[in-house]
Protein backbone atom coordinates (compact mmCIF):
# COMPACT_ATOMS: atom_id res chain seq x y z
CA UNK A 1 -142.64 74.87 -1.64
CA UNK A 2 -139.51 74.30 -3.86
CA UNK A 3 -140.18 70.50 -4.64
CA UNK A 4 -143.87 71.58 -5.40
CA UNK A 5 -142.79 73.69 -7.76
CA UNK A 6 -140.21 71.82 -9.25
CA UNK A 7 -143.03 68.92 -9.71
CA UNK A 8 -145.27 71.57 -11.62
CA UNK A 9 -142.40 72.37 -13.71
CA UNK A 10 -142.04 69.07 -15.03
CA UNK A 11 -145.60 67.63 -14.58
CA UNK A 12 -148.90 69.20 -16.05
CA UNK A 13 -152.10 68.33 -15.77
CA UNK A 14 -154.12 66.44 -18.11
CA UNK A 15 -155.93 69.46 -19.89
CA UNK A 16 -152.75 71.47 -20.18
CA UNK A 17 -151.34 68.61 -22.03
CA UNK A 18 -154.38 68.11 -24.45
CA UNK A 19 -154.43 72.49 -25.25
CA UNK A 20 -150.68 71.99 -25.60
CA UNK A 21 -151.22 69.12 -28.46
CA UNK A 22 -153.44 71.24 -30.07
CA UNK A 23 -150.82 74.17 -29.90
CA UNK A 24 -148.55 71.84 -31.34
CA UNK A 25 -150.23 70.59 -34.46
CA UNK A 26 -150.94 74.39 -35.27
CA UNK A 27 -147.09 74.98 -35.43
CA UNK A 28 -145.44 74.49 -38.71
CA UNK A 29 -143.47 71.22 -39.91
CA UNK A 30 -140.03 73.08 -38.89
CA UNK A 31 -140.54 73.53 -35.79
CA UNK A 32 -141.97 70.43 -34.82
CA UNK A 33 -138.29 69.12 -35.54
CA UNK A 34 -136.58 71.52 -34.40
CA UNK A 35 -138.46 70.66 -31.13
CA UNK A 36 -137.27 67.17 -31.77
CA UNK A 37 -133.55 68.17 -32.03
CA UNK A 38 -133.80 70.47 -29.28
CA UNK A 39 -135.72 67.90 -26.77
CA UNK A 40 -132.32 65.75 -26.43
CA UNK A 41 -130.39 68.71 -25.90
CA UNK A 42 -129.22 69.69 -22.29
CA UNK A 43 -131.22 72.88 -20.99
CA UNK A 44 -131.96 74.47 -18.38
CA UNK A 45 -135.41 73.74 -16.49
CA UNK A 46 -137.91 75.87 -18.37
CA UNK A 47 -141.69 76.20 -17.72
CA UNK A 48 -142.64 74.38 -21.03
CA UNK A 49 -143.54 70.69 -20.65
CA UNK A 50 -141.28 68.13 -21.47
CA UNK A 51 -141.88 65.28 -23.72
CA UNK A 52 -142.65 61.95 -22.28
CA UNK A 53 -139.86 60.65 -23.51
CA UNK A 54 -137.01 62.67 -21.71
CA UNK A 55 -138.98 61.50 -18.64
CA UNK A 56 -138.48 58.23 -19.70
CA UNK A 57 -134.77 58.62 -19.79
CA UNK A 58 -134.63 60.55 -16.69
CA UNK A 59 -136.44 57.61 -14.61
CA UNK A 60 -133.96 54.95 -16.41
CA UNK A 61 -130.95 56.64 -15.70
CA UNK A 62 -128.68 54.42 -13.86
CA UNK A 63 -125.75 55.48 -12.01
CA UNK A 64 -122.25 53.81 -12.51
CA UNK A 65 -119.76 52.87 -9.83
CA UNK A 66 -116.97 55.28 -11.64
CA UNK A 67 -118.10 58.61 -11.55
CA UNK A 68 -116.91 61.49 -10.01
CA UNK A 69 -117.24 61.62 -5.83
CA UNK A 70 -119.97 64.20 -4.04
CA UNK A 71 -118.67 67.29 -3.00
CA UNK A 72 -117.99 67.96 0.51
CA UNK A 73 -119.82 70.87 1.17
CA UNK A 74 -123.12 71.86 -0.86
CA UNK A 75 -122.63 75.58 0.05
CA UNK A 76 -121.05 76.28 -3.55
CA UNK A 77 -123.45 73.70 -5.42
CA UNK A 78 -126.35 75.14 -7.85
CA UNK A 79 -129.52 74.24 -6.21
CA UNK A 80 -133.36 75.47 -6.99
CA UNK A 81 -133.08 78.68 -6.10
CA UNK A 82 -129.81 79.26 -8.33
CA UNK A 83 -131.71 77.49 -11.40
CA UNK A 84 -135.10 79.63 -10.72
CA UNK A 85 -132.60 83.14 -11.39
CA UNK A 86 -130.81 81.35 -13.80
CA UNK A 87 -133.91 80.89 -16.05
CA UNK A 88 -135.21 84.80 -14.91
CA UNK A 89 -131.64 86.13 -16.10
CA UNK A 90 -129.79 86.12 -12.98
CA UNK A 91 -125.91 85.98 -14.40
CA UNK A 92 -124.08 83.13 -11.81
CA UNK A 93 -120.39 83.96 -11.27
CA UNK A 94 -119.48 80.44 -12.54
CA UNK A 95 -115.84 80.15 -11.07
CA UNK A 96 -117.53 80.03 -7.19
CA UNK A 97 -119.50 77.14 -8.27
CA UNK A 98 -118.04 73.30 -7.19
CA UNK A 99 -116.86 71.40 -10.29
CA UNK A 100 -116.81 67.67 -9.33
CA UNK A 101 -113.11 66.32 -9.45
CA UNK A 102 -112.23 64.29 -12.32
CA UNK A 103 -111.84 60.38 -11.80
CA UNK A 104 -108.30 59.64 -11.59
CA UNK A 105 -107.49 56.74 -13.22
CA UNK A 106 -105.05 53.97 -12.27
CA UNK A 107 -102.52 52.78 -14.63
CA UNK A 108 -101.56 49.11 -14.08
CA UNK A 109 -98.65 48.77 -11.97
CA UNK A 110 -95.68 47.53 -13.89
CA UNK A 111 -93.79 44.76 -12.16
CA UNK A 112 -90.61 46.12 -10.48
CA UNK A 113 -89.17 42.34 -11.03
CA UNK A 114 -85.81 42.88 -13.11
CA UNK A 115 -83.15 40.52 -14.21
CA UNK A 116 -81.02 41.83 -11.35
CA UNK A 117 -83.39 41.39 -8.49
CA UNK A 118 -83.95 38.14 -9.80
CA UNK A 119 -80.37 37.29 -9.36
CA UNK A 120 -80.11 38.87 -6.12
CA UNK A 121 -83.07 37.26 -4.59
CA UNK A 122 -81.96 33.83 -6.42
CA UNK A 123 -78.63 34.62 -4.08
CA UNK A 124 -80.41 35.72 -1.40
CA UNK A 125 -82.34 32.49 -1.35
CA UNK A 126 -79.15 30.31 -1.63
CA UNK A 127 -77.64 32.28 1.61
CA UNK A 128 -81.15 31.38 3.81
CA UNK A 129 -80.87 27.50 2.42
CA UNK A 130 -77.44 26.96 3.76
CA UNK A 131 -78.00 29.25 7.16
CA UNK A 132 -81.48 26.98 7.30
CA UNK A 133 -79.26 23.93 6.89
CA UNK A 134 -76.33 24.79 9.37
CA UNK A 135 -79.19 25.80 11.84
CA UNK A 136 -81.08 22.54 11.59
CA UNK A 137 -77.57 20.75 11.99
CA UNK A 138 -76.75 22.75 14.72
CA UNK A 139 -80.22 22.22 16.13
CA UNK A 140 -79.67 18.23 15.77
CA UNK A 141 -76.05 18.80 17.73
CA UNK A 142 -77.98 20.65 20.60
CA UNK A 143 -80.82 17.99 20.93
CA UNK A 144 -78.02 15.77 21.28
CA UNK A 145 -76.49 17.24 24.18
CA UNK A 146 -78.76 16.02 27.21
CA UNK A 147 -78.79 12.49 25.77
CA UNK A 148 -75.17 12.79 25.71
CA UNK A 149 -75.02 14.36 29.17
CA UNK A 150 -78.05 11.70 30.42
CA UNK A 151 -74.96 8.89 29.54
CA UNK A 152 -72.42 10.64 31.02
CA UNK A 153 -73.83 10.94 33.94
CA UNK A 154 -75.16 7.02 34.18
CA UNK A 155 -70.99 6.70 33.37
CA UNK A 156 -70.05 8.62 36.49
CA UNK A 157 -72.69 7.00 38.91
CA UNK A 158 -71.26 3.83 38.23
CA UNK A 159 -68.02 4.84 38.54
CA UNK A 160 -68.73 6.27 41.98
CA UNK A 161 -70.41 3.06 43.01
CA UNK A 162 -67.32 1.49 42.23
CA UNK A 163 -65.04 3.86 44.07
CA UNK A 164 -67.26 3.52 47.51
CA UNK A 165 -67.55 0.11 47.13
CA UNK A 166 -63.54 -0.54 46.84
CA UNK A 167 -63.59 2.48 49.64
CA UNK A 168 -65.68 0.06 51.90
CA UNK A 169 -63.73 -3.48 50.75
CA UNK A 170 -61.28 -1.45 52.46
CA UNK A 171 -62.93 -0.97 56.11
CA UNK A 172 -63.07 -4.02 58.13
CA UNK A 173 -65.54 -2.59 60.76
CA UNK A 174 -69.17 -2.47 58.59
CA UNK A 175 -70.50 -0.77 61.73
CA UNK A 176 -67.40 1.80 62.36
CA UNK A 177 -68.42 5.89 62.16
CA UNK A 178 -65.82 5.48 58.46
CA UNK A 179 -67.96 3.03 57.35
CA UNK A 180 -71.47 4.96 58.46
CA UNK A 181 -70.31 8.37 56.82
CA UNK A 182 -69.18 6.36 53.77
CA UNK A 183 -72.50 4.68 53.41
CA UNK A 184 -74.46 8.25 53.83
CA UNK A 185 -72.25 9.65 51.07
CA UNK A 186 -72.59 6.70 49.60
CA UNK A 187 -76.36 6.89 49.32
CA UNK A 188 -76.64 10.89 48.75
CA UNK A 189 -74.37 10.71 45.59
CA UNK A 190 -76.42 7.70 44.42
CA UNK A 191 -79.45 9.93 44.98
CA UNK A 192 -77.96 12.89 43.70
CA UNK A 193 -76.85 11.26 40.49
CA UNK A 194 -80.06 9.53 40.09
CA UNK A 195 -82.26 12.61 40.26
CA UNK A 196 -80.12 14.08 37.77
CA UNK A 197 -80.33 11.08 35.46
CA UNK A 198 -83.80 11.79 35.84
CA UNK A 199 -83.67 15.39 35.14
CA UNK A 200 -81.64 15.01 31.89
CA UNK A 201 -84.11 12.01 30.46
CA UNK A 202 -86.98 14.64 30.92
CA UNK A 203 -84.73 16.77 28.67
CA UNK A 204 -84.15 14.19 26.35
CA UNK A 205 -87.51 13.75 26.25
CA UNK A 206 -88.60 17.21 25.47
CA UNK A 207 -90.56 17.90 29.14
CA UNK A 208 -89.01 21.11 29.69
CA UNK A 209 -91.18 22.22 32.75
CA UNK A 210 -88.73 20.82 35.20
CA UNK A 211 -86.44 23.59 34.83
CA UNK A 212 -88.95 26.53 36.45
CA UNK A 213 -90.63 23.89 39.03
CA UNK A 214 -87.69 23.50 41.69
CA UNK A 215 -89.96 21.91 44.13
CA UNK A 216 -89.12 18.73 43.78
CA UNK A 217 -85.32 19.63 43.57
CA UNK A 218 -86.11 21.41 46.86
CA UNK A 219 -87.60 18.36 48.52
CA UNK A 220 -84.54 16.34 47.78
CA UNK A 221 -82.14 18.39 48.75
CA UNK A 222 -84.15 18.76 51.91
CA UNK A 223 -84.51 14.71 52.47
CA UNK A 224 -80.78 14.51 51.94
CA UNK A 225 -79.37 17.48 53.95
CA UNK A 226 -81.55 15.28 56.57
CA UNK A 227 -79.86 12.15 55.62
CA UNK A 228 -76.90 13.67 56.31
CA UNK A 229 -77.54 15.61 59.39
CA UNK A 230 -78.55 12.00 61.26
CA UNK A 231 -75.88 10.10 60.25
CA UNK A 232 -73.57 13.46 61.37
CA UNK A 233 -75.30 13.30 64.82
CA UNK A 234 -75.35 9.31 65.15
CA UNK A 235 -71.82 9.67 64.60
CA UNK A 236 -71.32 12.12 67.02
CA UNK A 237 -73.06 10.58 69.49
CA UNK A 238 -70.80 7.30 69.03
CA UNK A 239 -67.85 9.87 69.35
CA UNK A 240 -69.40 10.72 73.26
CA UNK A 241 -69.86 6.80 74.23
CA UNK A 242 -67.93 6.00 77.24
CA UNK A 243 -64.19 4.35 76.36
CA UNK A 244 -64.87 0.94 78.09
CA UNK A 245 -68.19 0.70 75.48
CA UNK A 246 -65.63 1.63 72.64
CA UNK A 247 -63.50 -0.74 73.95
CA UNK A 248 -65.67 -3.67 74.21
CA UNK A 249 -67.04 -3.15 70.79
CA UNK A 250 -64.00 -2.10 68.85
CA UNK A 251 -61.93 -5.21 70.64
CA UNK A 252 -63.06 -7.85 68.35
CA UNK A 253 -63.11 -5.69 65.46
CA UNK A 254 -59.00 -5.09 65.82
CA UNK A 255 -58.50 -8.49 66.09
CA UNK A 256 -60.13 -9.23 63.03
CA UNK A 257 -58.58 -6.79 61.10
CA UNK A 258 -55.36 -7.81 62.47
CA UNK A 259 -56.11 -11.22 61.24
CA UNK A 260 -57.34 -10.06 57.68
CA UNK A 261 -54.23 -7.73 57.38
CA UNK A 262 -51.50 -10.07 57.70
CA UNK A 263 -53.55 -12.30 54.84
CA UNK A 264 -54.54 -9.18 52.69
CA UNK A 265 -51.21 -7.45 52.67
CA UNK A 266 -49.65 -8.60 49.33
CA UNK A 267 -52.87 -8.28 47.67
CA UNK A 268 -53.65 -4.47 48.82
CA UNK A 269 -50.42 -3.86 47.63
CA UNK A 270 -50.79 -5.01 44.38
CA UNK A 271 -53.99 -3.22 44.33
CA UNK A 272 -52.82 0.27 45.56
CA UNK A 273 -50.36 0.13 43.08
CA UNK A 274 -52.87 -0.86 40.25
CA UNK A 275 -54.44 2.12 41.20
CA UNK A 276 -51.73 4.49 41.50
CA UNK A 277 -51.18 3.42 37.94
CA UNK A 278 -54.38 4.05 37.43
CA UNK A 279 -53.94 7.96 38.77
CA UNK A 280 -51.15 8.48 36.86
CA UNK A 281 -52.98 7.23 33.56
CA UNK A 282 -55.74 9.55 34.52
CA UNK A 283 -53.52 12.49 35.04
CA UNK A 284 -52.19 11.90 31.95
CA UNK A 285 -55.35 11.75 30.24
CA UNK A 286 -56.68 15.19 31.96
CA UNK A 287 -53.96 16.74 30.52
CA UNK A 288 -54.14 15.45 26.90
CA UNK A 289 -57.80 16.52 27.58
CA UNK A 290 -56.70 20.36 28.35
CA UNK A 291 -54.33 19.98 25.44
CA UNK A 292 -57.29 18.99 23.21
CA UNK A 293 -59.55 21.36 24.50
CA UNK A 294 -57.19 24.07 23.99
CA UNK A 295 -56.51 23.08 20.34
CA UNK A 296 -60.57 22.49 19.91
CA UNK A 297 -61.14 26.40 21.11
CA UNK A 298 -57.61 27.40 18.79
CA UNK A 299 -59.30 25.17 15.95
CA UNK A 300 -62.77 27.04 16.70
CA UNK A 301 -61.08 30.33 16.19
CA UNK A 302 -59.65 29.19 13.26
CA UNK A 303 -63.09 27.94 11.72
CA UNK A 304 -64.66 31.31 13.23
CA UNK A 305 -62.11 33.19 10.88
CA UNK A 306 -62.19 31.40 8.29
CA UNK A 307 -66.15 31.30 7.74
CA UNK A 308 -65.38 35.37 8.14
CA UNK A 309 -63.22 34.98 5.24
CA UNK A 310 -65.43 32.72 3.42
CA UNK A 311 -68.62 35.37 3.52
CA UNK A 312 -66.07 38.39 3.09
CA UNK A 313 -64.82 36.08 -0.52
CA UNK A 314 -68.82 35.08 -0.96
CA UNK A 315 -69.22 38.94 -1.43
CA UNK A 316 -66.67 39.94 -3.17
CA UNK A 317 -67.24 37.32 -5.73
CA UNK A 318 -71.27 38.57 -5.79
CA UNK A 319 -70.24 42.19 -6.45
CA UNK A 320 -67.33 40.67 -9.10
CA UNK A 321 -70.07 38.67 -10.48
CA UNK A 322 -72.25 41.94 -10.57
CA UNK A 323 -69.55 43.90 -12.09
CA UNK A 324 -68.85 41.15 -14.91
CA UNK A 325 -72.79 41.15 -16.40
CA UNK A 326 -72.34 44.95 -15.87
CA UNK A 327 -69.69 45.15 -18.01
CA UNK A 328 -70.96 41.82 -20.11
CA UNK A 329 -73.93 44.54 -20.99
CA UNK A 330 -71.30 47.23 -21.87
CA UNK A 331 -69.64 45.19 -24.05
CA UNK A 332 -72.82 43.92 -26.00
CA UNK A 333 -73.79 47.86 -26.12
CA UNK A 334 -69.87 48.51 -27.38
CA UNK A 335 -70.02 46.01 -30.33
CA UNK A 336 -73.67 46.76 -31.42
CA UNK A 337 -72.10 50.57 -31.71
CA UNK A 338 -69.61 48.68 -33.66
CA UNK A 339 -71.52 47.20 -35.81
CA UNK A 340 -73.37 50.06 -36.34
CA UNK A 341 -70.39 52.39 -37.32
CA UNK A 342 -68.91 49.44 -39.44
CA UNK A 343 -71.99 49.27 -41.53
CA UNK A 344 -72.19 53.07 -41.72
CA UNK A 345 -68.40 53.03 -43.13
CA UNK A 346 -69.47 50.66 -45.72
CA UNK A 347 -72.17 52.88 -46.86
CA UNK A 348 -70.14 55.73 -46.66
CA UNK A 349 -67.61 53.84 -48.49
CA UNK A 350 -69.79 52.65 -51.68
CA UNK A 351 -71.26 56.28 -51.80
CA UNK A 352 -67.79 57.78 -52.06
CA UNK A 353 -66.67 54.86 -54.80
CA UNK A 354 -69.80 55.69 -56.75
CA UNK A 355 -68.59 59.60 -56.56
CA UNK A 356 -65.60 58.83 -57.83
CA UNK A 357 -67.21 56.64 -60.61
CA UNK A 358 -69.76 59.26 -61.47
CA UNK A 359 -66.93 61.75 -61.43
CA UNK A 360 -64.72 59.83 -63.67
CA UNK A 361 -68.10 59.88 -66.18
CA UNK A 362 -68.62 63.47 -65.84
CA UNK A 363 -64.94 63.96 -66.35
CA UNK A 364 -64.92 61.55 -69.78
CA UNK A 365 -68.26 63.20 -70.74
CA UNK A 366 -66.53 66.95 -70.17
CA UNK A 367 -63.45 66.20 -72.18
CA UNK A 368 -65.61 64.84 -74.98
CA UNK A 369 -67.77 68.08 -74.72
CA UNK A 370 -64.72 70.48 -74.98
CA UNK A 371 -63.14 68.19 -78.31
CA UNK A 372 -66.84 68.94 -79.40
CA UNK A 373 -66.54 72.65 -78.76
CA UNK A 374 -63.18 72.99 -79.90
CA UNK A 375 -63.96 71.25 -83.32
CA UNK A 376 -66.99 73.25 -83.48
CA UNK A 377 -64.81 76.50 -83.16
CA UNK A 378 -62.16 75.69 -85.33
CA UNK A 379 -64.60 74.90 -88.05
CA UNK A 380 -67.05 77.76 -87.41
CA UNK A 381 -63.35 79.89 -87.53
CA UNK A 382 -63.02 78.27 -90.74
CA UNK A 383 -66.21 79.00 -92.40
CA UNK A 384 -65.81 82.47 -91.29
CA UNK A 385 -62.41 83.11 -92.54
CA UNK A 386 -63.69 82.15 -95.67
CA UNK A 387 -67.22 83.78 -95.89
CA UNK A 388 -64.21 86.89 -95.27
CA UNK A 389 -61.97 86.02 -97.67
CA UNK A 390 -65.71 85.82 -100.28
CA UNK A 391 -67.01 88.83 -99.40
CA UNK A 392 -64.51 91.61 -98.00
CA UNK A 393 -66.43 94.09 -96.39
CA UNK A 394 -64.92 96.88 -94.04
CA UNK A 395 -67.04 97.18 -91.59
CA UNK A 396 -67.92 94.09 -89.90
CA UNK A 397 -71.59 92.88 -88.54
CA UNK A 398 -72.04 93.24 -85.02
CA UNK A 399 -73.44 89.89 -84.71
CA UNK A 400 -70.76 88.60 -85.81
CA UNK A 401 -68.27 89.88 -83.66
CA UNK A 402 -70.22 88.66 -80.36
CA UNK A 403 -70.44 85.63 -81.65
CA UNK A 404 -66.53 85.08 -82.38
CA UNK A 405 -65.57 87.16 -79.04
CA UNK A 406 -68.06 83.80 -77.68
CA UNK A 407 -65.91 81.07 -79.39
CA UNK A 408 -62.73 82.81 -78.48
């Protein structure tokens, strides 16, 4: 019912518009504009018929992104019913009614950029360079390390070949239980430096995994503990043989090394004392090597300190160097004030020296005034002691005697 009637308010039918034309061209010239005027106007909805034209308009009307949001709740919003007492005389309390919040409009954001950001992010990027550039170096040092380890290790596995094998030249018997146990060892440090040889060229390499897959680690230490435990019960089987079997086999072995002794003496000599020269060297070398390491980890501390000092000085000197354009701007604020109060002295200066001038004027100009006035007096005195002396009169004119008591 309430959109039917709001359709009949705006819409008539074809004979209501033809008796209203007629209506219309009785009216006079006036109101015919007046209606004009008054058909832009805003107004309330009425029961007389709109012209075609504010139709028009109101089917045209297009709606712009801006405007002001829908209200929340349409309890408080005019709707037909309010506009139908509106236009019988119902008096709305206007202050209960929604009023559409106004679009707030966004000012463009000023840049928060300054001259001392700039120079603190300018420092800030200097600081991440050089930690970027220690890190990478440091970086290079650590990718270093298991190549460097990989070669040490190749170093020591041929050193311990060459221990065992001057440890066997040694033993005459190749088939003795020494000679068996020195083998085994032999062979499980072999394997045991191989597998890490193996372990540190993965790291070199960048294959990583092998450190949480222990299985093969497992397995070798398995085939070796295995290794060992055969040649430990081979050899104590050997142990249980009967004497006369020991004897029998280690006979010709005694003699030979009998035989090889008396020709080898001199020469093991000179070798055992090679190597206790050797041993000593070493010794000495360990213990220039503790000395070092103990003046590396004093020389560490030392380095550790002094980069401590160096960021505690790299600060300082930022917050000197913040201080310094602080007070670089004071001073530039100081001497414009300067300047300021130096040109106001000057001014203050000419004014005063053109008072003085303009007093000296008016001082020349009043001293020539009152040799005017006095000349003036002294003659007017004159003529008046001789209009007296002409015409001797006793009683005198008033006039007269104001204007000498004015002269005098």
């Amino acid at each position: 019912m309430k959109i039917e009637n709001l359709s009949s308010l705006v819409t008539f039918s074809e004979s209501d518009r033809s008796s209203h034309g007629l209506d219309s061209v009785r009216q006079n010239p006036k109101e015919e504009s007046n209606d004009n005027h008054s058909g832009d106007a805003f107004k309330t909805p009425c029961f007389r018929a709109k012209p075609n034209s504010f139709v028009l308009k109101r089917s045209t009307y297009s709606r712009f992104s801006d405007n002001s949001p829908l209200p929340d709740a349409f309890n408080n919003v005019a709707d037909e019913d309010t506009w139908f007492k509106l236009n019988k005389g119902f008096i709305a309390d206007l202050d209960s009614l929604q009023i559409s919040p106004a679009r707030k409009f966004q000012s463009s954001r000023s840049s928060d950029i300054t001259p001392k950001n700039h120079e603190q992010q300018l420092l800030l990027n200097d600081r991440l360079k050089t930690e970027i550039s220690e890190l990478q170096r440091k970086s290079l040092l650590v990718r270093e390390i298991p190549e460097m380890l990989c070669n040490s290790v190749t170093n020591c596995k041929d050193a311990y070949g060459d221990i065992v094998l001057v440890m066997q030249s040694y033993i005459a018997d190749k088939k003795s239980c020494t000679a068996k146990l020195l083998a085994s060892i032999c062979e499980i440090g072999s394997d045991l430096f191989s597998s890490l040889e193996n372990h540190f060229a993965k790291a070199t390499n960048g294959e990583m995994q092998f450190v949480k897959n222990n299985s093969q680690i497992q397995e070798q230490r398995k085939v070796l503990l295995e290794k060992f435990n055969s040649t430990v019960k081979s050899l104590a089987t050997l142990h249980t043989s009967t004497p006369e079997v020991e004897q029998a086999v280690n006979c010709p072995a005694i003699c030979r090394h009998k035989d090889c002794m008396l020709g080898e003496e001199s020469t093991c000599r000179e070798d055992l004392s090679n190597e206790l020269t050797e041993i000593k060297k070493c010794k000495g070398l360990e213990k220039e090597m503790e000395l070092n390491n103990k003046l590396l980890e004093a020389s560490k501390q030392s380095y550790q300190s002094l980069e401590r000092d160096y960021y505690q000085l790299k600060e300082e000197r930022d917050s000197l160097s913040q201080k310094v354009s602080s007070s670089s701007l004071k001073l530039a604020l100081i001497t414009d004030e300067k300047d300021d109060v130096l040109r106001e002295l000057e001014l203050q200066i000419q004014r005063r020296k053109n008072l003085e001038e303009e007093i000296k004027q008016f001082s020349v100009a009043f001293a020539c005034r009152q040799k005017n006035l006095k000349a003036f007096h002294s003659e007017f005195k004159s003529k008046i002691e001789i209009l007296k002396s002409q015409n001797p009169v006793s009683v005198q004119h008033p006039a007269l005697l104001g204007v000498e008591h004015w002269i005098c």
